[in-house]
Protein backbone atom coordinates (compact mmCIF):
# COMPACT_ATOMS: atom_id res chain seq x y z
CA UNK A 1 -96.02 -0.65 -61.83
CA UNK A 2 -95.08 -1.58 -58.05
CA UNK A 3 -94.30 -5.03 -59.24
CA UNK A 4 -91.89 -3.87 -62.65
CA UNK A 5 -90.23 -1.70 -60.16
CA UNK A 6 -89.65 -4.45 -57.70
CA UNK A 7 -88.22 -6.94 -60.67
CA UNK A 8 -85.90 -4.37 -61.63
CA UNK A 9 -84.78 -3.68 -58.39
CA UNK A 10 -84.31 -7.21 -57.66
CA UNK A 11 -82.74 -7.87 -60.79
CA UNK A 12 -80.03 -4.94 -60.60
CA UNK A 13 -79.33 -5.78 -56.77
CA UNK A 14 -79.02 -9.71 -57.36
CA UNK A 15 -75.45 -9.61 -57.15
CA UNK A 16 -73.93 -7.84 -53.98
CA UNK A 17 -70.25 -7.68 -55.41
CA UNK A 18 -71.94 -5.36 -58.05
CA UNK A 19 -74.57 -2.92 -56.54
CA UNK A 20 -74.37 0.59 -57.26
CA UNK A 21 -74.52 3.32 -55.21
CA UNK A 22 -76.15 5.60 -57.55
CA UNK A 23 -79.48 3.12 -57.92
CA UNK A 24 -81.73 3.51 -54.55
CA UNK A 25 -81.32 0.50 -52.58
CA UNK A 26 -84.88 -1.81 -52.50
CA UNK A 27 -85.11 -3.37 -49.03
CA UNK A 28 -88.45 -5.22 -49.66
CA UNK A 29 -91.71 -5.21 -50.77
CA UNK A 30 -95.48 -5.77 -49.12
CA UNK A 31 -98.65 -5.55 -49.35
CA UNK A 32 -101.77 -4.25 -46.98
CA UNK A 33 -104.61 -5.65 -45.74
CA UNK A 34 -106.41 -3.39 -49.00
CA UNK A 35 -104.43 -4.58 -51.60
CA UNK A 36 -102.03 -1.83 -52.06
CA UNK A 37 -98.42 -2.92 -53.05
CA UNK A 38 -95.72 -0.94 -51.64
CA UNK A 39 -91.89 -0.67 -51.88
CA UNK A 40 -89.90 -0.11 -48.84
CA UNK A 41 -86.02 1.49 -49.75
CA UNK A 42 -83.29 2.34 -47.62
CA UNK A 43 -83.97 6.19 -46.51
CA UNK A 44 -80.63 8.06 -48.23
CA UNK A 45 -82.22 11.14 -49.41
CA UNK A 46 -84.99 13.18 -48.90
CA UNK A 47 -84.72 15.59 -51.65
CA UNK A 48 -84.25 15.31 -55.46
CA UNK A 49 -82.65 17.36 -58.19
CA UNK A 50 -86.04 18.78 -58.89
CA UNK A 51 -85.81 20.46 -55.07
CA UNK A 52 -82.27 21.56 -55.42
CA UNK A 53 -83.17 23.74 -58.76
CA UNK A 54 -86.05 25.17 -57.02
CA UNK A 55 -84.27 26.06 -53.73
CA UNK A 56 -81.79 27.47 -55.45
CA UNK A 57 -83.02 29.80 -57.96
CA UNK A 58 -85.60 30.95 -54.85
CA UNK A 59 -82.59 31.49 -52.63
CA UNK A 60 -80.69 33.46 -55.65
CA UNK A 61 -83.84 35.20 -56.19
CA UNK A 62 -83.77 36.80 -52.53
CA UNK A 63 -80.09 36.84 -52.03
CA UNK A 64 -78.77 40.43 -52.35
CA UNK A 65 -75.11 40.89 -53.96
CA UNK A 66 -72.44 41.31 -51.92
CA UNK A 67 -70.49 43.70 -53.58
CA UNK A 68 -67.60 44.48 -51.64
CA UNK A 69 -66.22 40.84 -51.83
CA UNK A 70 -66.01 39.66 -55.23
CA UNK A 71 -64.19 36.40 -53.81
CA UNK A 72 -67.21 35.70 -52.12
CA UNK A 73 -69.56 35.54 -55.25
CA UNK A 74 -66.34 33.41 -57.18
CA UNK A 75 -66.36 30.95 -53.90
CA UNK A 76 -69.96 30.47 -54.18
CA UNK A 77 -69.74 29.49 -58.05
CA UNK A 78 -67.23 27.03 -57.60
CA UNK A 79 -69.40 25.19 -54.60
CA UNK A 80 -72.38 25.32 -57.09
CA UNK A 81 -70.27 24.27 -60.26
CA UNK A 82 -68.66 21.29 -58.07
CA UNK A 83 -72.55 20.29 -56.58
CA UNK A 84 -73.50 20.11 -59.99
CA UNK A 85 -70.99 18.34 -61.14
CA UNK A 86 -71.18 15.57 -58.64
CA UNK A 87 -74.82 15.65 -58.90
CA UNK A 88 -74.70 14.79 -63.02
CA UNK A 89 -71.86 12.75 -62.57
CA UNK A 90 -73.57 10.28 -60.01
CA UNK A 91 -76.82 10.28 -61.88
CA UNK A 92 -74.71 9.48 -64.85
CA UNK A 93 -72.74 6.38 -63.02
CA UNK A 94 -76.55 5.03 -62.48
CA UNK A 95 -78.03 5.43 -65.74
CA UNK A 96 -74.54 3.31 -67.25
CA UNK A 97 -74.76 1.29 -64.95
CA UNK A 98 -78.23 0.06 -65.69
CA UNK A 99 -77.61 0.22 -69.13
CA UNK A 100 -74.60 -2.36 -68.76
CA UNK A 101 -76.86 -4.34 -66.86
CA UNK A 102 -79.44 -4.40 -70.03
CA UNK A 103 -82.06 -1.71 -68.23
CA UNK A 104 -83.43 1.66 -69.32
CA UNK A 105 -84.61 3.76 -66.98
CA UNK A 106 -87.37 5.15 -69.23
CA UNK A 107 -88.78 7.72 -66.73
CA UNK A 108 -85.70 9.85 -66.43
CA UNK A 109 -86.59 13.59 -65.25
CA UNK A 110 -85.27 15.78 -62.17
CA UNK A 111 -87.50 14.08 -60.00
CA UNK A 112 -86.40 10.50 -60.52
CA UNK A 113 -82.83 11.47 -58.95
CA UNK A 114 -82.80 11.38 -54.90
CA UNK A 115 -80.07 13.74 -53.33
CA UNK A 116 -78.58 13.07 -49.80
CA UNK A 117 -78.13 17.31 -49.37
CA UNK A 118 -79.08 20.18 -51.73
CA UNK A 119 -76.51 22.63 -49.23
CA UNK A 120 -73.66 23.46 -52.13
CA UNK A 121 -70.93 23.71 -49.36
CA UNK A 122 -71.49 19.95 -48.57
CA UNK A 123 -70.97 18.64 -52.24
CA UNK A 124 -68.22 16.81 -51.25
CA UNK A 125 -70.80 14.37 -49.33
CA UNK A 126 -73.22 14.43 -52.17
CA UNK A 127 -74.50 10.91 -53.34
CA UNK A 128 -77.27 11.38 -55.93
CA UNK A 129 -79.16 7.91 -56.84
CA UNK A 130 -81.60 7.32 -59.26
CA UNK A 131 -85.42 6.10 -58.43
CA UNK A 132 -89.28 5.91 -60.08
CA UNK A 133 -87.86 2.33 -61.97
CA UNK A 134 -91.56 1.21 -62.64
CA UNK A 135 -91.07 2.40 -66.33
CA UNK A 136 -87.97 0.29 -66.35
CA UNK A 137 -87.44 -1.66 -69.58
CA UNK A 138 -85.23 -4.96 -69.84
CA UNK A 139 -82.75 -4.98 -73.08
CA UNK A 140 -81.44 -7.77 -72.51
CA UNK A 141 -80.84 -9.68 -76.59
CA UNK A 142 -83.93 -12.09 -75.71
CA UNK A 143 -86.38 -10.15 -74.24
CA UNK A 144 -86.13 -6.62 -76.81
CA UNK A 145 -89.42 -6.28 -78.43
CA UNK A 146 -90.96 -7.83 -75.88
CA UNK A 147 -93.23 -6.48 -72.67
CA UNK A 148 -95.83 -3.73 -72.59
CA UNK A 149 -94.01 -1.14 -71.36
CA UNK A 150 -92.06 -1.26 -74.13
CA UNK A 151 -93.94 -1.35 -77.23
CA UNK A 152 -93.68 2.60 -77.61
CA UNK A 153 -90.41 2.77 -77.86
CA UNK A 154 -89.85 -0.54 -80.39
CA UNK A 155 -92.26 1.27 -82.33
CA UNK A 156 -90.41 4.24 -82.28
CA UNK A 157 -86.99 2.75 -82.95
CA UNK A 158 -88.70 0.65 -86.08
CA UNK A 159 -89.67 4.17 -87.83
CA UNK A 160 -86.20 5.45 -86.74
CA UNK A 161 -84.76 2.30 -88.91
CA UNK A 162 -83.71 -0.14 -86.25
CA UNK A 163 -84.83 -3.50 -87.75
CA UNK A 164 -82.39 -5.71 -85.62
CA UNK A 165 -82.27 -6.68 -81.94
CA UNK A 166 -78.68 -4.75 -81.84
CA UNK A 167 -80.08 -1.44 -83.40
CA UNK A 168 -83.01 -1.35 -81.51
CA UNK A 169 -81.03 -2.17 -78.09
CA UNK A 170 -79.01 0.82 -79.08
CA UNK A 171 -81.55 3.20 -79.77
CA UNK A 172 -83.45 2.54 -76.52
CA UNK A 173 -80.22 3.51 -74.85
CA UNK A 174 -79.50 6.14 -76.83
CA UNK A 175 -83.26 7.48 -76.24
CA UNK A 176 -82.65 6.87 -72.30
CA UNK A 177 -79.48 9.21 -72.25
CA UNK A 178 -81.24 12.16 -74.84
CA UNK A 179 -83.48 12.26 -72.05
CA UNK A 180 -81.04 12.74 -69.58
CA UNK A 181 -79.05 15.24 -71.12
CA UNK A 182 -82.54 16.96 -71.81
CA UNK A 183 -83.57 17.02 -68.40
CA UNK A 184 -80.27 18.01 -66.87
């Protein structure tokens, strides 16, 4: 898995005019003395969207109304709807941007997106970035149906009627953002 992840990683930052800053940033790759692989990336988050839901519905859960200032409880709202926003927004940018680069992301869940800040009021400064590429599938017109990791889903795009390299390229993209919008 450590070694997809690193391919994809090197493949989608090959090109430093185009690197995106929703994709975590790889900064190399080694192994230990035991044989363990590991994956060293550029520290620019330490929580994901996964921690953000769950600090948030425990610190709703023990925050009393305030009901003298109904500005206050409008305020907060439009800090959370604007966090969100950023947050789906940048996950969004990364997913499209893989896709355009012919890569799904095929392990898409709240986890797999890395947040710089989960504090609302600092939205602003929000930059979510996608990680956990080992699933990572390449798309590209020569390589679809090809690969372990991706005989699931060519299986699954064959019984959903996709019988040429185009169809099935779009249903494996299409698959990638149902999960997304089912996660988030």
């Amino acid at each position: 898995m450590a070694l997809n992840e690193l391919r994809t990683h090197a493949f989608l930052q090959s090109d430093a005019r185009d690197i995106c800053e929703n994709i975590q940033f790889l900064l190399g790759a080694f192994e230990t003395a035991t044989g363990e692989q590991w994956l060293a990336f550029r520290d620019d988050g330490r929580y994901s969207a996964a921690d953000y839901a769950k600090i948030t519905s425990e610190r709703q859960l023990k925050e009393r109304p305030n009901f003298w200032n109904p500005y206050d409880r409008a305020y907060k709202l439009e800090l959370r709807k604007y966090f969100v926003l950023r947050l789906l927004n940048g996950a969004m940018c990364g997913l499209v941007h893989m896709h355009n680069h012919d890569r799904l992301h095929q392990s898409l869940g709240p986890s797999s997106v890395v947040l710089n800040t989960v504090a609302e009021k600092n939205g602003y400064y929000l930059l979510p970035q996608l990680r956990d590429l080992a699933f990572s599938v390449d798309i590209g017109y020569s390589s679809v149906g090809v690969g372990a990791l991706s005989d699931g889903l060519w299986r699954r795009a064959s019984a959903a009627g996709a019988s040429t390299p185009l169809e099935k390229r779009a249903f494996g993209v299409a698959d990638d953002m149902q999960v997304f919008l089912f996660y988030f």
